[in-house]
N, C-alpha and C. Protein backbone atom coordinates (compact mmCIF):
# COMPACT_ATOMS: atom_id res chain seq x y z
N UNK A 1 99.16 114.92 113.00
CA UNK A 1 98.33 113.92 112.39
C UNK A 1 99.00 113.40 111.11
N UNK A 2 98.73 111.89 110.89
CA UNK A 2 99.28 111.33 109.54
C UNK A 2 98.65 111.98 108.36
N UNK A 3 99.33 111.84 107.16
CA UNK A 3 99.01 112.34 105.78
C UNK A 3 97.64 110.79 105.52
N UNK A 4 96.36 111.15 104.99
CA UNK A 4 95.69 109.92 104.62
C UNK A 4 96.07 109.27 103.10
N UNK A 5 96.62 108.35 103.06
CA UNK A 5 96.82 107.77 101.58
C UNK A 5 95.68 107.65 100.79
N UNK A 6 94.81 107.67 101.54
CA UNK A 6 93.67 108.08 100.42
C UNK A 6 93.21 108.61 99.61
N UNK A 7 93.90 109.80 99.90
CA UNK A 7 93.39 111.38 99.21
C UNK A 7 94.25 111.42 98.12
N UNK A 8 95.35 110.74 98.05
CA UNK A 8 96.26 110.41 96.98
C UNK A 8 95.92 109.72 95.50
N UNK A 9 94.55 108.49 95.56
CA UNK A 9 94.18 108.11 94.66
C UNK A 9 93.85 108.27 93.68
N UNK A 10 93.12 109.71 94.24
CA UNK A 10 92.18 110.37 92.73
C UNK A 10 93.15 111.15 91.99
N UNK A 11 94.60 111.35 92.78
CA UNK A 11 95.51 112.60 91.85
C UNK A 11 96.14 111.51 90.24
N UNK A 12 96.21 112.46 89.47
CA UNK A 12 96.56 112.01 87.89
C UNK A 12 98.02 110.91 88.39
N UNK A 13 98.38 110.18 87.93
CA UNK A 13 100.11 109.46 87.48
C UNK A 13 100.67 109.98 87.59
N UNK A 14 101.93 109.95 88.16
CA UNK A 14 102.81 110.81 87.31
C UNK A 14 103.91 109.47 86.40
N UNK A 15 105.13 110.01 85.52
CA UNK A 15 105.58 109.42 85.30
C UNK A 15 107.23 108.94 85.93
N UNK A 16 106.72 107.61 85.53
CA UNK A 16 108.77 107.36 85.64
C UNK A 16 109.63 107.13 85.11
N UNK A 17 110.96 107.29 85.26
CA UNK A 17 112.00 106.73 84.42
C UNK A 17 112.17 105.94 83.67
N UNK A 18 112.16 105.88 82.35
CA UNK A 18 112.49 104.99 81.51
C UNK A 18 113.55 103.85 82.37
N UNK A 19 115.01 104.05 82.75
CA UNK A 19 115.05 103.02 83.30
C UNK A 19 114.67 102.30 84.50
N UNK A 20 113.95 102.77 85.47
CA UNK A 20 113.19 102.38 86.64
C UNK A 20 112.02 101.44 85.73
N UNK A 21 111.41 101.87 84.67
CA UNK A 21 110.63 101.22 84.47
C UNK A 21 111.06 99.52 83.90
N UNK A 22 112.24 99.96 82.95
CA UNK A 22 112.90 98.68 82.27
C UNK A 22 113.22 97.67 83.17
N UNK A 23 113.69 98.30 84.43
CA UNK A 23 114.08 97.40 85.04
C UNK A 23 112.93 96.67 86.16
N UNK A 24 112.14 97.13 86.04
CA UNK A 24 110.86 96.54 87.02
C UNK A 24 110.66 95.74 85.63
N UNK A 25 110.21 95.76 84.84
CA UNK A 25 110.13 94.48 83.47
C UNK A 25 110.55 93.62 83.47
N UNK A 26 111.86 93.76 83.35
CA UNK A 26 113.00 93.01 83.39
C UNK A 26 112.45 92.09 84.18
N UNK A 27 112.99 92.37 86.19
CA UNK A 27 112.52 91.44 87.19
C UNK A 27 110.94 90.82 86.75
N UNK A 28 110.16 91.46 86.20
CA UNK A 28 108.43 90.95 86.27
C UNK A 28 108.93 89.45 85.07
N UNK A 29 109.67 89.75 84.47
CA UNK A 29 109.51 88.84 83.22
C UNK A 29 110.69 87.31 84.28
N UNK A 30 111.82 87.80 84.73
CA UNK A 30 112.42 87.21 85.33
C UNK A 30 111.41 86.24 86.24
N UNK A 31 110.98 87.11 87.22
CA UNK A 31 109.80 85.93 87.52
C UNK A 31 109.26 85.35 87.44
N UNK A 32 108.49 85.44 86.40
CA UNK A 32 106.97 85.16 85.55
C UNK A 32 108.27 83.61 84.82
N UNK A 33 109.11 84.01 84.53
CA UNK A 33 110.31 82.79 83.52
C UNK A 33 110.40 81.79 84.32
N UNK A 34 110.62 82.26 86.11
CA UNK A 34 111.01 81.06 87.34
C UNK A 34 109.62 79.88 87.60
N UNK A 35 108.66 81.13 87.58
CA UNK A 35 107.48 80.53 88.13
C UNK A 35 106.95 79.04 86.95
N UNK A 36 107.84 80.03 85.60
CA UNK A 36 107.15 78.76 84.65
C UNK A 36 108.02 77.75 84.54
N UNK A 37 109.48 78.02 85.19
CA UNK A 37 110.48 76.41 85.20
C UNK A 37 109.97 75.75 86.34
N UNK A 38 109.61 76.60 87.71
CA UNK A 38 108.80 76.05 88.80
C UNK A 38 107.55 74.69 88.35
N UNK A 39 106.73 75.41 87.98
CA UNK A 39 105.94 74.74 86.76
C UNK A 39 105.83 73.18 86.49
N UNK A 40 107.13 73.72 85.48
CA UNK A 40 107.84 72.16 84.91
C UNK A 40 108.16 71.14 85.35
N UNK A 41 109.20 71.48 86.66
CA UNK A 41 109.60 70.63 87.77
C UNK A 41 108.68 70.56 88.87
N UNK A 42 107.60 70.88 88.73
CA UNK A 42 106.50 70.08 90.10
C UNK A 42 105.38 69.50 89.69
N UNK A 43 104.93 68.72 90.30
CA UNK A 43 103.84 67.75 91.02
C UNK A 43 102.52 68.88 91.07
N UNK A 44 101.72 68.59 90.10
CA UNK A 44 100.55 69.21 90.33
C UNK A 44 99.64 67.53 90.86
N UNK A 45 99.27 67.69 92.28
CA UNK A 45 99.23 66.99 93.19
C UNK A 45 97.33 65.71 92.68
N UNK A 46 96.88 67.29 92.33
CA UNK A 46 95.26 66.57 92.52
C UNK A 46 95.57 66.06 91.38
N UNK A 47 96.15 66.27 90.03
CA UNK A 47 96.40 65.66 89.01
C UNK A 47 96.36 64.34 89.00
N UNK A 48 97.66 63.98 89.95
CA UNK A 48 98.05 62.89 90.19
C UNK A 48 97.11 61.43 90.76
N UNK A 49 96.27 62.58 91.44
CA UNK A 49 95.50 61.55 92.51
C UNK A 49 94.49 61.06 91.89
N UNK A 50 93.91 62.40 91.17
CA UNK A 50 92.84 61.66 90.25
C UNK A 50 92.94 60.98 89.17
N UNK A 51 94.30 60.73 88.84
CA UNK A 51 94.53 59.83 87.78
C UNK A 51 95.16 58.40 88.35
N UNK A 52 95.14 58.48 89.56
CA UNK A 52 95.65 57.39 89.86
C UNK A 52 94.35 56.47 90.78
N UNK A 53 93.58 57.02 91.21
CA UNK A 53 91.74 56.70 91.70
C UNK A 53 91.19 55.94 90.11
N UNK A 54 91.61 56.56 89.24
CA UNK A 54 90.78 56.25 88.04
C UNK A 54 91.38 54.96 87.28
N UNK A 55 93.06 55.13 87.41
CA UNK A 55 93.52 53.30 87.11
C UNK A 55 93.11 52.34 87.98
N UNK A 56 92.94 52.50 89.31
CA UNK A 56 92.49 51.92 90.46
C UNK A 56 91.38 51.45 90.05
N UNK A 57 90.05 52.07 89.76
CA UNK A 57 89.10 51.68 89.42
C UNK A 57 88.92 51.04 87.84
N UNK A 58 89.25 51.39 87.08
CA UNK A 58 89.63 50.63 85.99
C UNK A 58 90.63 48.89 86.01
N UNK A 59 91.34 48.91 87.05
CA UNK A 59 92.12 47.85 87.35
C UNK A 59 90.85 46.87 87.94
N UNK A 60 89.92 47.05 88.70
CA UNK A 60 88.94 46.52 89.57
C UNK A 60 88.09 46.39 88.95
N UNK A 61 87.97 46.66 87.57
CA UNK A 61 86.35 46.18 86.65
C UNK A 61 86.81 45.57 85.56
């Protein structure tokens, strides 16, 4: 029979490596850096639309 991962939850942390940890940081921050040049360079879409419905209607009155 399998081990249940369940029974695992309630046990205390343990700890890890100072550098295992640095380096999971590292990548988290690396990401978190892409996602915000991602960001920069895109088209937030509904933005667009609803600002462009609203010159539309402003053009027409």
């Amino acid at each position: 029979m399998e081990n249940n991962p369940f029974k695992h939850i309630d046990q205390p942390l343990k700890d890890v490596p100072a550098e295992l940890k640095s380096k999971v940081m590292k990548d988290i921050a690396t990401a978190k850096l892409l996602m915000d040049l991602a960001g920069l360079f895109s088209l937030n879409v509904g933005s667009v639309i609803e600002r462009t419905i609203k010159e539309r209607k402003n053009k027409r009155t």
